[in-house]
C-alpha atoms as a PDB file:
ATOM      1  CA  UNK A   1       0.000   0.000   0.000  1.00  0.00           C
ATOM      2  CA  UNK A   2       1.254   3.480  -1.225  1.00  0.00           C
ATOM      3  CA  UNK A   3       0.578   6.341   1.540  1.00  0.00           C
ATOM      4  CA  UNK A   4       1.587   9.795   0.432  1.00  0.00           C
ATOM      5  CA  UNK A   5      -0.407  11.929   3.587  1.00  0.00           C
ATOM      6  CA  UNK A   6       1.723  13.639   5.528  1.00  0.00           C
ATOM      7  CA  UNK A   7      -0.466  16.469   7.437  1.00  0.00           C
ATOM      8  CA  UNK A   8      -2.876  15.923  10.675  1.00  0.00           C
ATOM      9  CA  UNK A   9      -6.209  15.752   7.843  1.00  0.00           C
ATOM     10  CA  UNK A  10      -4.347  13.693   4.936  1.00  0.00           C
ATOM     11  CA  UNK A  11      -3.053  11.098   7.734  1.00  0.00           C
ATOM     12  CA  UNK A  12      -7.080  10.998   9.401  1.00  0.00           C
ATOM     13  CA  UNK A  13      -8.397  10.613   5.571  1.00  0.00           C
ATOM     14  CA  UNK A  14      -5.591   7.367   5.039  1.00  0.00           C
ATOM     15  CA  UNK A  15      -6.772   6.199   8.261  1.00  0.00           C
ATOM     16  CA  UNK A  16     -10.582   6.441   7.644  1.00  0.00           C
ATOM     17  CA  UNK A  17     -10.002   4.745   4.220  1.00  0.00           C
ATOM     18  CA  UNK A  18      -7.993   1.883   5.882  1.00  0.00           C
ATOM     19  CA  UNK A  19     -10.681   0.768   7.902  1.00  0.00           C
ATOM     20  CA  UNK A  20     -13.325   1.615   6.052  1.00  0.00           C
ATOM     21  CA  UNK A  21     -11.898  -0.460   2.540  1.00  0.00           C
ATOM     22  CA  UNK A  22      -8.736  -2.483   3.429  1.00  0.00           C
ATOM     23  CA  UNK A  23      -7.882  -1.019   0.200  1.00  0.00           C
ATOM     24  CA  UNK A  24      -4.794  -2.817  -1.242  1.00  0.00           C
ATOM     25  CA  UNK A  25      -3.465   0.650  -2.917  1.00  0.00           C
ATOM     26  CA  UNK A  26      -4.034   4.131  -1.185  1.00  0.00           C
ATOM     27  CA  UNK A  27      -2.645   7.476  -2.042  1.00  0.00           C
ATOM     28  CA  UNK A  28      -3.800  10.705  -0.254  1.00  0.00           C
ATOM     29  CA  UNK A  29      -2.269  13.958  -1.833  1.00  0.00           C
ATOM     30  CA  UNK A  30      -2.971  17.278  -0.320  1.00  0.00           C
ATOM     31  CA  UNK A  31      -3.944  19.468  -3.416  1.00  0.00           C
ATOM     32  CA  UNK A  32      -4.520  22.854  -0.977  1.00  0.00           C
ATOM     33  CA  UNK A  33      -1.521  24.864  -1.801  1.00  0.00           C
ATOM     34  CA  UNK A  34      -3.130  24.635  -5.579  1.00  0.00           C
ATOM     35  CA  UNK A  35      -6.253  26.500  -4.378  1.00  0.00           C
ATOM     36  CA  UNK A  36      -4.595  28.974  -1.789  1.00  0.00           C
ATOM     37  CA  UNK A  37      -6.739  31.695  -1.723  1.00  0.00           C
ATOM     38  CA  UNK A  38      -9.658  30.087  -3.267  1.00  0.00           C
ATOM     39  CA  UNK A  39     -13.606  29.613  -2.290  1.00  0.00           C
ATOM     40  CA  UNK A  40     -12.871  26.883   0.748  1.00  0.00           C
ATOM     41  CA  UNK A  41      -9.650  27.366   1.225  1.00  0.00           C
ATOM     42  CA  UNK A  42      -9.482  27.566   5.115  1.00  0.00           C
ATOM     43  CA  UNK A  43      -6.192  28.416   5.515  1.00  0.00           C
ATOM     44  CA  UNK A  44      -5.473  25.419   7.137  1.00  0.00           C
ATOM     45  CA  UNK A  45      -3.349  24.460   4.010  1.00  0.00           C
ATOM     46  CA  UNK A  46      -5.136  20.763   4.453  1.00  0.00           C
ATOM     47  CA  UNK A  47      -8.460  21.551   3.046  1.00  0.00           C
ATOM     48  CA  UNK A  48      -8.145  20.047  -0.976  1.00  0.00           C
ATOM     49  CA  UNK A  49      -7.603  16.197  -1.464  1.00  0.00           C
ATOM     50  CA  UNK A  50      -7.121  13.869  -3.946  1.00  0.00           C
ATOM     51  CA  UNK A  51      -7.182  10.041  -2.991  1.00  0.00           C
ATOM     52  CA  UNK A  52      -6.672   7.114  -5.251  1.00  0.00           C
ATOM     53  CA  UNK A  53      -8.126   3.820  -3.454  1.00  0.00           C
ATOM     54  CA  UNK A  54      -7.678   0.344  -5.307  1.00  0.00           C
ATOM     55  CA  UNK A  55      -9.818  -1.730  -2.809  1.00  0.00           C
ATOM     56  CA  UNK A  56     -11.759  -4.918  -3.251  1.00  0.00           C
ATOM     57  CA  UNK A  57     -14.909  -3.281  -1.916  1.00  0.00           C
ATOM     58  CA  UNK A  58     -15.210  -1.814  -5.314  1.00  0.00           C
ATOM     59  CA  UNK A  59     -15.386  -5.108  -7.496  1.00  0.00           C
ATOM     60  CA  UNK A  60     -18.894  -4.918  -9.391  1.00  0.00           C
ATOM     61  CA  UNK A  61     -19.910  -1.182  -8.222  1.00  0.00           C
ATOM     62  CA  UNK A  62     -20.370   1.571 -10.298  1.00  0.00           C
ATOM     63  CA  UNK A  63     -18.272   4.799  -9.942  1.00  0.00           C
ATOM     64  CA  UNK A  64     -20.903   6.379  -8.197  1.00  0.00           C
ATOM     65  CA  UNK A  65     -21.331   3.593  -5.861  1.00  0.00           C
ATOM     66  CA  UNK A  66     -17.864   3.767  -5.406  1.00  0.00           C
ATOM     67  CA  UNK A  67     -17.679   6.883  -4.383  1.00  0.00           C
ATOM     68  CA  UNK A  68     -20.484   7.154  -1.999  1.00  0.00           C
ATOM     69  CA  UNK A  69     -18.284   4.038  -0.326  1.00  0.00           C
ATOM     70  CA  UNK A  70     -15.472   6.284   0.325  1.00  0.00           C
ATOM     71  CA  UNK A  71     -17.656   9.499   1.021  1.00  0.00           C
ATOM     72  CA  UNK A  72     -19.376   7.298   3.410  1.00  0.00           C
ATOM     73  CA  UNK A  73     -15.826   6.238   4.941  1.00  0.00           C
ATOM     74  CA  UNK A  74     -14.878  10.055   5.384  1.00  0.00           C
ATOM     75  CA  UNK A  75     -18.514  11.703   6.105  1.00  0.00           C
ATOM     76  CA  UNK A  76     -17.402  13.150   9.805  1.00  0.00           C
ATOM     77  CA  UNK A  77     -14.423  14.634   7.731  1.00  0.00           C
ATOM     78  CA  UNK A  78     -16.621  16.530   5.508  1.00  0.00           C
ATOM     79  CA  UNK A  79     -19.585  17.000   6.822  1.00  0.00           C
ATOM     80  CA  UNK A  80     -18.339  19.330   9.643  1.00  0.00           C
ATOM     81  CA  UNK A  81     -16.255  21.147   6.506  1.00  0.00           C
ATOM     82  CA  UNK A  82     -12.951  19.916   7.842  1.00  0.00           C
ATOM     83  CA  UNK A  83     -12.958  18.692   3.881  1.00  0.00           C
ATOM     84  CA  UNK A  84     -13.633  20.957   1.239  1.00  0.00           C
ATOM     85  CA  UNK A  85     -12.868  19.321  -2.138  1.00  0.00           C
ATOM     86  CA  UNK A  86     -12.323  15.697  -2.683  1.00  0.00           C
ATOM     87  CA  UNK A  87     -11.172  14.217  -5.915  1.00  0.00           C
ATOM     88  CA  UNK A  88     -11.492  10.173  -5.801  1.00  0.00           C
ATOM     89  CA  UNK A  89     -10.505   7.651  -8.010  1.00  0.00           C
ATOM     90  CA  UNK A  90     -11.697   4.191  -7.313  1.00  0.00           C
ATOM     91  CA  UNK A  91     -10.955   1.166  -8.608  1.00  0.00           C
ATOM     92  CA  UNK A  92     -10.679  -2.734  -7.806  1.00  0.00           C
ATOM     93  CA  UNK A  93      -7.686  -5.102  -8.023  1.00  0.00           C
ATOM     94  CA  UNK A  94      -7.331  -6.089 -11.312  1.00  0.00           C
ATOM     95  CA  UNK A  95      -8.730  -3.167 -13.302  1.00  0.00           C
ATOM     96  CA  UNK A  96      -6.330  -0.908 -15.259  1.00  0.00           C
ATOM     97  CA  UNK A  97      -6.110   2.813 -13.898  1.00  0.00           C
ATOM     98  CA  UNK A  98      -8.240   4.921 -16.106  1.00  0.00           C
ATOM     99  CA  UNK A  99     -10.675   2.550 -16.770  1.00  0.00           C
ATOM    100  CA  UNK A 100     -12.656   2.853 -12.721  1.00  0.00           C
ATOM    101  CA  UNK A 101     -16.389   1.206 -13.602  1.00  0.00           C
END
């Protein structure tokens, strides 16, 4: 498993999507420094996210089932706004990257 979080949020996030999927890829990159300045930027500098999640939870689902999975996984994250924007790719062993159902 690939872990790229480094700040208090991005290491929560990993940990939320550990439990949540026993994914066997993860990759959290903060993306805030890209929208400093921008509607939702906090100044927190951990408020954008990207998170690529190769988990067998995903085998069969759609993309939008997919992501409701890992939405689901992080709701006390964003529901409070901790999380502003979260860009997720989802996929399950096996399936070439790109190609997410």
């Amino acid at each position: 498993m690939t872990d790229l979080a480094s700040g208090p949020m991005a290491r929560k996030i990993a940990e939320r999507l550990t439990l949540a999927l026993s994914p066997t890829r993860l990759e959290v990159v903060n993306d805030s420094a890209k929208h400093r300045g921008h509607a939702g930027d906090d100044g927190s500098g951990e408020s954008h996210f990207s998170v690529a999640v190769e988990s067998a939870a995903f085998a069969g689902l759609s993309r939008v089932a997919r992501q409701r999975l890992v939405n689901k996984a992080l709701a006390d994250l964003i529901d409070p706004g901790h999380i502003h924007a979260l860009a997720i790719r989802a996929r399950a062993p096996g399936e070439q990257q790109g190609r997410e159902a």
